[in-house]
C-alpha atoms as a PDB file:
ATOM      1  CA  UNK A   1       0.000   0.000   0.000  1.00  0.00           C
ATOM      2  CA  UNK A   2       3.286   2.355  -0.235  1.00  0.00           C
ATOM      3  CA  UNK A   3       2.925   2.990  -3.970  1.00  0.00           C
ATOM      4  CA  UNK A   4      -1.328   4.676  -2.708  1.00  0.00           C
ATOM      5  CA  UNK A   5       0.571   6.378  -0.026  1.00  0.00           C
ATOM      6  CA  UNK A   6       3.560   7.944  -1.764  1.00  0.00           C
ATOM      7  CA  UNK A   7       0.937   8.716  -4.953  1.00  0.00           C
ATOM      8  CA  UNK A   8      -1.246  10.526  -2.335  1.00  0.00           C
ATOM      9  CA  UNK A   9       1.538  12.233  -0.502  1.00  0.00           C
ATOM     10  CA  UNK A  10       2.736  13.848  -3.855  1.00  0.00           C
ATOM     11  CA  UNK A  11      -0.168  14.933  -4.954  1.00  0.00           C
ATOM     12  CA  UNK A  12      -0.985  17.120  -1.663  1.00  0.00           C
ATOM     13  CA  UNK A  13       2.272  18.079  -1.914  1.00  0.00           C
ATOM     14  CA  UNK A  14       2.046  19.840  -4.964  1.00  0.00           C
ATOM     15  CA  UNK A  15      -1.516  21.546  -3.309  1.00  0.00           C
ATOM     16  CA  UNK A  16      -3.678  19.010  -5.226  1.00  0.00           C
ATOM     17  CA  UNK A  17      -2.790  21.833  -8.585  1.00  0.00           C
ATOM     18  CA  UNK A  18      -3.264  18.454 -10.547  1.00  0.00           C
ATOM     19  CA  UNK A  19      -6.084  17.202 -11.945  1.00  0.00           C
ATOM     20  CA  UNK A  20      -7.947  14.462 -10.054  1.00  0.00           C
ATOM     21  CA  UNK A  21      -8.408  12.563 -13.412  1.00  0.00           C
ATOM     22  CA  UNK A  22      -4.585  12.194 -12.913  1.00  0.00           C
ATOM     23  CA  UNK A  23      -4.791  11.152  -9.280  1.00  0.00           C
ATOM     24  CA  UNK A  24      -7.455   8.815 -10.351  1.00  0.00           C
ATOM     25  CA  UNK A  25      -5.659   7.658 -13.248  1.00  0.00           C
ATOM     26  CA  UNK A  26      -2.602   6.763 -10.828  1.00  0.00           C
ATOM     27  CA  UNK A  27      -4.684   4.841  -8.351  1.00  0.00           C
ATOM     28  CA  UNK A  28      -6.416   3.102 -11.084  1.00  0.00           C
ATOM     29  CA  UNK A  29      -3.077   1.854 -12.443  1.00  0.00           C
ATOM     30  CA  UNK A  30      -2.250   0.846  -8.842  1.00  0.00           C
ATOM     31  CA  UNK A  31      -5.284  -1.139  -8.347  1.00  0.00           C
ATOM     32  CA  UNK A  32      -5.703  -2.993 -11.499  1.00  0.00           C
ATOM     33  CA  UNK A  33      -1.872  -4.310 -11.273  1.00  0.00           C
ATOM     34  CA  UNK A  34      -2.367  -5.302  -7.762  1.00  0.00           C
ATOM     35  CA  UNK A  35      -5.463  -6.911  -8.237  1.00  0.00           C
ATOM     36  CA  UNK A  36      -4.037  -9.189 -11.226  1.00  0.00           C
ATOM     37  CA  UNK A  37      -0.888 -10.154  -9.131  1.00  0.00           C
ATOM     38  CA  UNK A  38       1.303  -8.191 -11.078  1.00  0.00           C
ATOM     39  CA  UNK A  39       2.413  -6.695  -7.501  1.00  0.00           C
ATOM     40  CA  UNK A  40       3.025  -8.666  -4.671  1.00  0.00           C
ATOM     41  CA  UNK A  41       4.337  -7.440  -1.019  1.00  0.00           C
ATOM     42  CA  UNK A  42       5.507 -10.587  -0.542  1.00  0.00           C
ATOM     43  CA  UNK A  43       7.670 -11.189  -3.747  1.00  0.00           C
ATOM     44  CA  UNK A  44      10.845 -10.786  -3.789  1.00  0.00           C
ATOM     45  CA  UNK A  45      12.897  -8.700  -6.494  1.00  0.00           C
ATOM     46  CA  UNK A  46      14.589 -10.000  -9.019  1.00  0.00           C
ATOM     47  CA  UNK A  47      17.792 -11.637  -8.529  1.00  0.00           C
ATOM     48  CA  UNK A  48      20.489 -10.537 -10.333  1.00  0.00           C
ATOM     49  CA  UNK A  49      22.684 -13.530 -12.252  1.00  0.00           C
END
């Protein structure tokens, strides 16, 4: 749930001056890859060879 956080954080950072179709669009993105697995807080990164 970091990526919502840090996506959140920016965008109140910046005084919401973006448009919430972009904040939207972000949390969309967020969503849809965790809900197909593409994102897991339990997997581990790559490893390197």
């Amino acid at each position: 749930m970091a990526g919502v956080t840090e996506v959140v954080i920016d965008w109140l950072e910046r005084d919401t001056a973006d448009d919430t179709e972009v904040l939207a669009d972000h949390l969309t993105g967020f969503s849809l890859a965790l809900l197909s697995g593409h994102w897991s807080a339990t997997s581990s990164p790559p490893q390197q060879p």
